[in-house]
N, C-alpha and C. Protein backbone atom coordinates (compact mmCIF):
# COMPACT_ATOMS: atom_id res chain seq x y z
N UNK A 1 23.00 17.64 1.26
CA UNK A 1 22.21 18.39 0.31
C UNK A 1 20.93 18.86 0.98
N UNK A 2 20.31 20.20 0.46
CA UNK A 2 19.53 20.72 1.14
C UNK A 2 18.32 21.10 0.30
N UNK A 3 17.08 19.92 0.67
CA UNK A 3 16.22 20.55 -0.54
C UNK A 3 15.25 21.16 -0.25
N UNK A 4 15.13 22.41 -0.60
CA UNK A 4 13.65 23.26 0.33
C UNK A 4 12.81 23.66 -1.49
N UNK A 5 11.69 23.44 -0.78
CA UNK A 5 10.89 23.82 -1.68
C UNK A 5 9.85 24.98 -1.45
N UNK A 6 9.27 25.72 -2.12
CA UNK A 6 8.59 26.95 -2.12
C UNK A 6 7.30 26.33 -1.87
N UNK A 7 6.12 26.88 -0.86
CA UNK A 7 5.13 26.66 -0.83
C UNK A 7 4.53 26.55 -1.83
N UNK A 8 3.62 25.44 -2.37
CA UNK A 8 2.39 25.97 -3.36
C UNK A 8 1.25 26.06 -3.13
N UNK A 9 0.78 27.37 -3.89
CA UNK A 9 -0.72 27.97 -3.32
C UNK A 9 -1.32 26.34 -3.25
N UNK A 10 -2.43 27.36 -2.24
CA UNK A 10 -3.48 26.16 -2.34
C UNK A 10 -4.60 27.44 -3.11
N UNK A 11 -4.52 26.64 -4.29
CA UNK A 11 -5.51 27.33 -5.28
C UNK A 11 -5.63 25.88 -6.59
N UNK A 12 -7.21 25.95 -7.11
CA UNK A 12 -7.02 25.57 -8.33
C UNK A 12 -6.64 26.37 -9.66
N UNK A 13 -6.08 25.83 -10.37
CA UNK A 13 -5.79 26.67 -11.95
C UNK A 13 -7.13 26.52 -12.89
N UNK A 14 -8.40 25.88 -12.80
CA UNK A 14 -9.07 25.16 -13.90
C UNK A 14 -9.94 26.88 -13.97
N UNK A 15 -10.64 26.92 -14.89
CA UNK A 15 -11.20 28.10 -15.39
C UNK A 15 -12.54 27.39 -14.70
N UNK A 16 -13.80 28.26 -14.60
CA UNK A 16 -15.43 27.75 -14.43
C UNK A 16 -15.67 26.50 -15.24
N UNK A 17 -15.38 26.88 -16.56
CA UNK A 17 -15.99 25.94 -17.86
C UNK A 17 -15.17 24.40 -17.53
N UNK A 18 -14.18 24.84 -17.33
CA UNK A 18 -13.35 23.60 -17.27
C UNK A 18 -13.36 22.87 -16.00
N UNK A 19 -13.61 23.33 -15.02
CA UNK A 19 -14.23 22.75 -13.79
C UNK A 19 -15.81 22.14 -14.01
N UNK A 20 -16.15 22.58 -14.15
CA UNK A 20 -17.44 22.06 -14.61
C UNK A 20 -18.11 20.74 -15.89
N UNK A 21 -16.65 20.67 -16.71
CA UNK A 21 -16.16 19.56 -17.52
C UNK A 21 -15.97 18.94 -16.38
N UNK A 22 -14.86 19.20 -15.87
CA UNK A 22 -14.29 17.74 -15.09
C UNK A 22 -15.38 17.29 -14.09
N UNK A 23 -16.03 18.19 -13.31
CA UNK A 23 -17.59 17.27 -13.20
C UNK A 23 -18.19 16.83 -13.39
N UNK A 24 -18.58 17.02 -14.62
CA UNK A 24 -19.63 15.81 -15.44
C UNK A 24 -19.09 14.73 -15.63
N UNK A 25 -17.95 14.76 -16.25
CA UNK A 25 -17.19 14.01 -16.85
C UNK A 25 -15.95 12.90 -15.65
N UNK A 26 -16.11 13.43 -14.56
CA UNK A 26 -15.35 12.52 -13.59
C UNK A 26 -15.49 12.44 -12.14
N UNK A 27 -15.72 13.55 -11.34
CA UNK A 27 -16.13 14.03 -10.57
C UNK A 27 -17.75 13.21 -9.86
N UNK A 28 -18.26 13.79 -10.93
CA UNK A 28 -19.81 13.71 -10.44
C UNK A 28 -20.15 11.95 -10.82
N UNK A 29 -18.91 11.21 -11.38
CA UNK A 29 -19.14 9.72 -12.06
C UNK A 29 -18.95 9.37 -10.64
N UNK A 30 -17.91 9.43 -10.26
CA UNK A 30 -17.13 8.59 -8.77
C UNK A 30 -18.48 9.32 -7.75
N UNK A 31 -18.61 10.43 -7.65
CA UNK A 31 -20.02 10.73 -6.43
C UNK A 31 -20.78 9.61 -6.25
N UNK A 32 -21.32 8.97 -7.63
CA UNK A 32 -22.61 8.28 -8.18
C UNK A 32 -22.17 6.63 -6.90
N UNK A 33 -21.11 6.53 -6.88
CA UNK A 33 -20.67 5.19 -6.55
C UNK A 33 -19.55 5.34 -5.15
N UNK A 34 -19.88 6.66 -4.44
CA UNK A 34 -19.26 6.84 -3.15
C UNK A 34 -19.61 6.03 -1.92
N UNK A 35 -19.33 5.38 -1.03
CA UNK A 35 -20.05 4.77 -0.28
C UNK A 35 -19.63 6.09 1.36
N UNK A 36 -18.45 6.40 1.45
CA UNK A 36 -18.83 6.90 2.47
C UNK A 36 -17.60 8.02 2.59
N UNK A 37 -17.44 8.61 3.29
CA UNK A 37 -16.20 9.85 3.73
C UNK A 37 -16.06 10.30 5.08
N UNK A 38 -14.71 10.59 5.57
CA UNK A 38 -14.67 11.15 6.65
C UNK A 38 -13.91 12.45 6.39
N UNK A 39 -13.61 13.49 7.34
CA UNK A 39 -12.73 14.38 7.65
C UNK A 39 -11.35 13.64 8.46
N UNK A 40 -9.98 14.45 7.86
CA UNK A 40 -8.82 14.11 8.08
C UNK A 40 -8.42 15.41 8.44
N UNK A 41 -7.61 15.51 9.65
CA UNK A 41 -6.82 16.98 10.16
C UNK A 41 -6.47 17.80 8.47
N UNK A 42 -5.69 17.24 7.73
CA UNK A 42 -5.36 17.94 7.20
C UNK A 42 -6.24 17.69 5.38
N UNK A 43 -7.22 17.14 5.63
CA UNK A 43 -8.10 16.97 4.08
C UNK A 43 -8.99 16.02 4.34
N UNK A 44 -9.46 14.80 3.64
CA UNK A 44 -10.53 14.06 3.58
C UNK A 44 -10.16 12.25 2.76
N UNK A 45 -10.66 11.79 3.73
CA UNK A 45 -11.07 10.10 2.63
C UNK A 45 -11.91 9.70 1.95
N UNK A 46 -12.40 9.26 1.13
CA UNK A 46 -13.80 8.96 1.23
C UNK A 46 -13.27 7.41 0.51
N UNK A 47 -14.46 6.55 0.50
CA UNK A 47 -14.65 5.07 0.23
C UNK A 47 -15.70 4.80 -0.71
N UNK A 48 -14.72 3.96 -1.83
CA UNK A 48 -15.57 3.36 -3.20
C UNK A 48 -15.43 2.14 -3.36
N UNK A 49 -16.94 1.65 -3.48
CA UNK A 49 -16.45 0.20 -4.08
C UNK A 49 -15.06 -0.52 -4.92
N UNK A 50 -14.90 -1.16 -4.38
CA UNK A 50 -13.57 -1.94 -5.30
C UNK A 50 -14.09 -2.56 -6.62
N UNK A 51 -13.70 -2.07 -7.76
CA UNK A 51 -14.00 -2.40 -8.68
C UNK A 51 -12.94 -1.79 -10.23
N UNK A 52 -13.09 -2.64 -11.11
CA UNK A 52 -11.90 -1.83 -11.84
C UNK A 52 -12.21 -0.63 -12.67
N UNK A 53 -13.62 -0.17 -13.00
CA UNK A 53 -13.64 0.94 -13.44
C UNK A 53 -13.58 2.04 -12.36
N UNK A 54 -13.73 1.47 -11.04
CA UNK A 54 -14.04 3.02 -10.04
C UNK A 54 -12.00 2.99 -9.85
N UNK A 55 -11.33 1.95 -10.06
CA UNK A 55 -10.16 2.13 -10.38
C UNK A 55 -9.23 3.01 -10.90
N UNK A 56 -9.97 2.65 -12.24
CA UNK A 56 -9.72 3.74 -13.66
C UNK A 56 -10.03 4.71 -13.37
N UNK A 57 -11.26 5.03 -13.31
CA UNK A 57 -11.88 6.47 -12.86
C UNK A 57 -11.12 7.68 -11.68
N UNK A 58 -10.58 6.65 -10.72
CA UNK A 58 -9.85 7.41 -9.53
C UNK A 58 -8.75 7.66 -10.26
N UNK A 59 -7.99 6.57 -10.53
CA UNK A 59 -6.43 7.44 -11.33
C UNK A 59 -6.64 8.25 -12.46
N UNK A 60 -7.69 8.24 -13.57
CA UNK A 60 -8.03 9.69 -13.99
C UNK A 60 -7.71 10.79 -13.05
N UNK A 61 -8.91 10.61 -12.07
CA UNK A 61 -9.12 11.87 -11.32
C UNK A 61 -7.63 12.45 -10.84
N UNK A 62 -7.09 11.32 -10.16
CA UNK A 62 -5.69 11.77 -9.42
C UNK A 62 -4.31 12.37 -10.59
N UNK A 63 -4.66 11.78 -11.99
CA UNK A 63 -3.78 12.52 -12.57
C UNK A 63 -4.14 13.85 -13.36
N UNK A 64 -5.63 14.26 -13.43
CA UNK A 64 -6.03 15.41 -13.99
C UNK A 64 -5.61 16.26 -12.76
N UNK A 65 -6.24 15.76 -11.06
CA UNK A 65 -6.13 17.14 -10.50
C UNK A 65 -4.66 17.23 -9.90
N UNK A 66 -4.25 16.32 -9.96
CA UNK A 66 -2.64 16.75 -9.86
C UNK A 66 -1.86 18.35 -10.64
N UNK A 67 -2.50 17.92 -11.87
CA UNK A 67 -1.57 19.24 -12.58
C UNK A 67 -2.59 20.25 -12.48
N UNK A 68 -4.06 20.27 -11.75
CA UNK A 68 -4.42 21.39 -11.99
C UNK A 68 -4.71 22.43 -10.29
N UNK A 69 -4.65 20.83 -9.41
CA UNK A 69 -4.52 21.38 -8.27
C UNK A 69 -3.00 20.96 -7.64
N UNK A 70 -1.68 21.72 -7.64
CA UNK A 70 -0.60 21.06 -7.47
C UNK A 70 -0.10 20.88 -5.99
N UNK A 71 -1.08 21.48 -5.08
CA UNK A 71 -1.11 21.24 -3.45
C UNK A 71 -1.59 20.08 -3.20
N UNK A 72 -2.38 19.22 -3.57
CA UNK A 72 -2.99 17.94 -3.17
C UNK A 72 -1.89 16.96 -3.42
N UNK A 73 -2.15 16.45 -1.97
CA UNK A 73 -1.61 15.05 -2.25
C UNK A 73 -2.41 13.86 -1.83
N UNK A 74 -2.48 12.90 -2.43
CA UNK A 74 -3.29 12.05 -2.66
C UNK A 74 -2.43 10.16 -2.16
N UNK A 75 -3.50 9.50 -1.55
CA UNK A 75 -3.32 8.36 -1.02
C UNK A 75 -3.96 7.41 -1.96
N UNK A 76 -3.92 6.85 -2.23
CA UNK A 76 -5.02 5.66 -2.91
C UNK A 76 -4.85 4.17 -2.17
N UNK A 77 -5.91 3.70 -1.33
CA UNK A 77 -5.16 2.27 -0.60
C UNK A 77 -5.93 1.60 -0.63
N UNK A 78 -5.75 0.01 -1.29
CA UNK A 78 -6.88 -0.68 -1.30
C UNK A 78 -5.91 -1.56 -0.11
N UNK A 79 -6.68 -2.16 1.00
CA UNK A 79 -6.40 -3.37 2.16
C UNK A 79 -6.97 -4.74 1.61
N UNK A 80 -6.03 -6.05 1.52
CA UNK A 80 -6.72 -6.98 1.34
C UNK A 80 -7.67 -7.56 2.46
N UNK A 81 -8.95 -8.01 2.01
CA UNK A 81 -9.60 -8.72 2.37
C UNK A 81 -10.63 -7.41 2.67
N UNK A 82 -10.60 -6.26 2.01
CA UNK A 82 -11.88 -5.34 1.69
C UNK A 82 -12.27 -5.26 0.35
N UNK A 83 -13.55 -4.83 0.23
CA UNK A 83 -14.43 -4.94 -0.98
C UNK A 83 -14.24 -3.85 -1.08
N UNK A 84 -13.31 -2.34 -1.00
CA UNK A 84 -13.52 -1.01 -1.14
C UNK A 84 -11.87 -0.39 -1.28
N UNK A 85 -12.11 0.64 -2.20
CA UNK A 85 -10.94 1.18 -2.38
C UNK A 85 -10.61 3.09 -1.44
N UNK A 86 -9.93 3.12 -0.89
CA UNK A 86 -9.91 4.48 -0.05
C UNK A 86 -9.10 5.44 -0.93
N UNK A 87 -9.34 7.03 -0.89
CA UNK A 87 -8.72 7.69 -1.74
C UNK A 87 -8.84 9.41 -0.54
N UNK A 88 -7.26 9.52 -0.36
CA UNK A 88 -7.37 11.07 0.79
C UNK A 88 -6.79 11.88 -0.28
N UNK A 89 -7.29 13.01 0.47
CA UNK A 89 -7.03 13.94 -0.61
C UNK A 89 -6.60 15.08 0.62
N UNK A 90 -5.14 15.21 0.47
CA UNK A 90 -4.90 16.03 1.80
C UNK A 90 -4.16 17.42 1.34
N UNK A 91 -3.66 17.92 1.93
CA UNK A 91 -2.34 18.86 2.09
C UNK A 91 -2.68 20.26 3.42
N UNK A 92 -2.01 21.42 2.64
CA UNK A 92 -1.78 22.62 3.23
C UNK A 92 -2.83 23.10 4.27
N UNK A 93 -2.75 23.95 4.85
CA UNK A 93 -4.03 24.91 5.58
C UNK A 93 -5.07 25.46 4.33
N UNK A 94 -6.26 25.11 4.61
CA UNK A 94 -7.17 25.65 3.36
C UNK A 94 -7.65 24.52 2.39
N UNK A 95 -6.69 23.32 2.14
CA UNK A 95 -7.46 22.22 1.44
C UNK A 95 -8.33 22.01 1.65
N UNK A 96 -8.93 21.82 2.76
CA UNK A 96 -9.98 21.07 3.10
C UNK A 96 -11.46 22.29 2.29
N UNK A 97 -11.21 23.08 2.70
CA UNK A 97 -12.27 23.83 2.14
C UNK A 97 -12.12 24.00 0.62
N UNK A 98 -11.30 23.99 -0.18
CA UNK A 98 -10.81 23.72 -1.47
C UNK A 98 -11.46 22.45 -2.06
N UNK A 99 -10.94 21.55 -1.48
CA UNK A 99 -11.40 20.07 -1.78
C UNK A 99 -13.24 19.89 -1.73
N UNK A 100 -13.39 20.73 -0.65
CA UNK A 100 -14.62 20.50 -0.49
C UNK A 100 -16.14 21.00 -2.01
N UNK A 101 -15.32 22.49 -1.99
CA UNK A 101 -15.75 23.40 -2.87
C UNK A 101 -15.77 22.62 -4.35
N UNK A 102 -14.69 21.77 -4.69
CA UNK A 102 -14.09 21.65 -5.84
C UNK A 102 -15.06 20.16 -6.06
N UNK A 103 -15.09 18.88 -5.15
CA UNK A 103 -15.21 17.69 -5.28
C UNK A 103 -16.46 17.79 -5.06
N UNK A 104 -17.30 18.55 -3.77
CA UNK A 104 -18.51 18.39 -3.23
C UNK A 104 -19.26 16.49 -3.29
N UNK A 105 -18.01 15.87 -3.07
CA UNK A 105 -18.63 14.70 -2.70
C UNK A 105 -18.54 14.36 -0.56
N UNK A 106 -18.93 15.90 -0.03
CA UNK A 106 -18.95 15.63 1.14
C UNK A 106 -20.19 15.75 1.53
C-alpha cells in the first residue's frame, strides 16, 4: 500500500482577532513561565517548568494549534529526573519563521 500525502501549506487559518485571543488567553500564559528555547533545523524547543498546570496549558496549546496550524508537528517530552517539560514545534521549510511570528516566545 502506498500512502502519499499532499503537502500542507505552511500557513495559519486563525483570523487577527482570533490570533490575538489565543494570545492572551494561552500563548502569552506559557511565555510568562518559559525558562528557555533553542533553534532546531527544522523549528524550535523551548523549556517549562514541570508542573501540572504548565501541563494543561501546553496540551491546550497543542490541540488548538493543531487544527489551526495543520503543518506543525509537535513533541512534548518530559525526561525523568528533570524539573522541566520540553515542547518542539517543528515541520516544513518556513515554520520556523511562522512559529516565530505566531508564538513570539523567542
Amino acid at each position: 500500500m502506498n500512502f502519499m500525502s499532499e503537502a500542507i501549506p505552511v500557513a495559519c487559518y486563525l483570523t487577527d482577532k482570533q490570533l490575538q485571543a489565543r494570545r492572551k488567553n494561552y500563548l502569552d500564559k506559557a511565555a510568562e513561565s518559559l525558562i528557555d528555547s533553542a533553534e532546531l533545523s527544522d523549528g524550535f524547543v523551548y523549556r517549562f517548568p514541570l508542573a501540572r498546570s504548565t501541563l494543561q496549558n501546553l496540551a491546550e496549546i497543542i490541540d488548538l494549534e493543531r487544527k489551526c496550524c495543520p503543518f506543525l508537528n509537535f513533541r512534548l517530552t518530559l525526561e525523568s529526573g528533570n524539573d522541566f517539560v520540553s515542547l518542539e514545534l517543528m515541520g516544513a521549510e518556513g515554520t520556523k519563521e511562522i512559529v516565530r511570528s505566531l508564538f513570539k516566545w523567542n
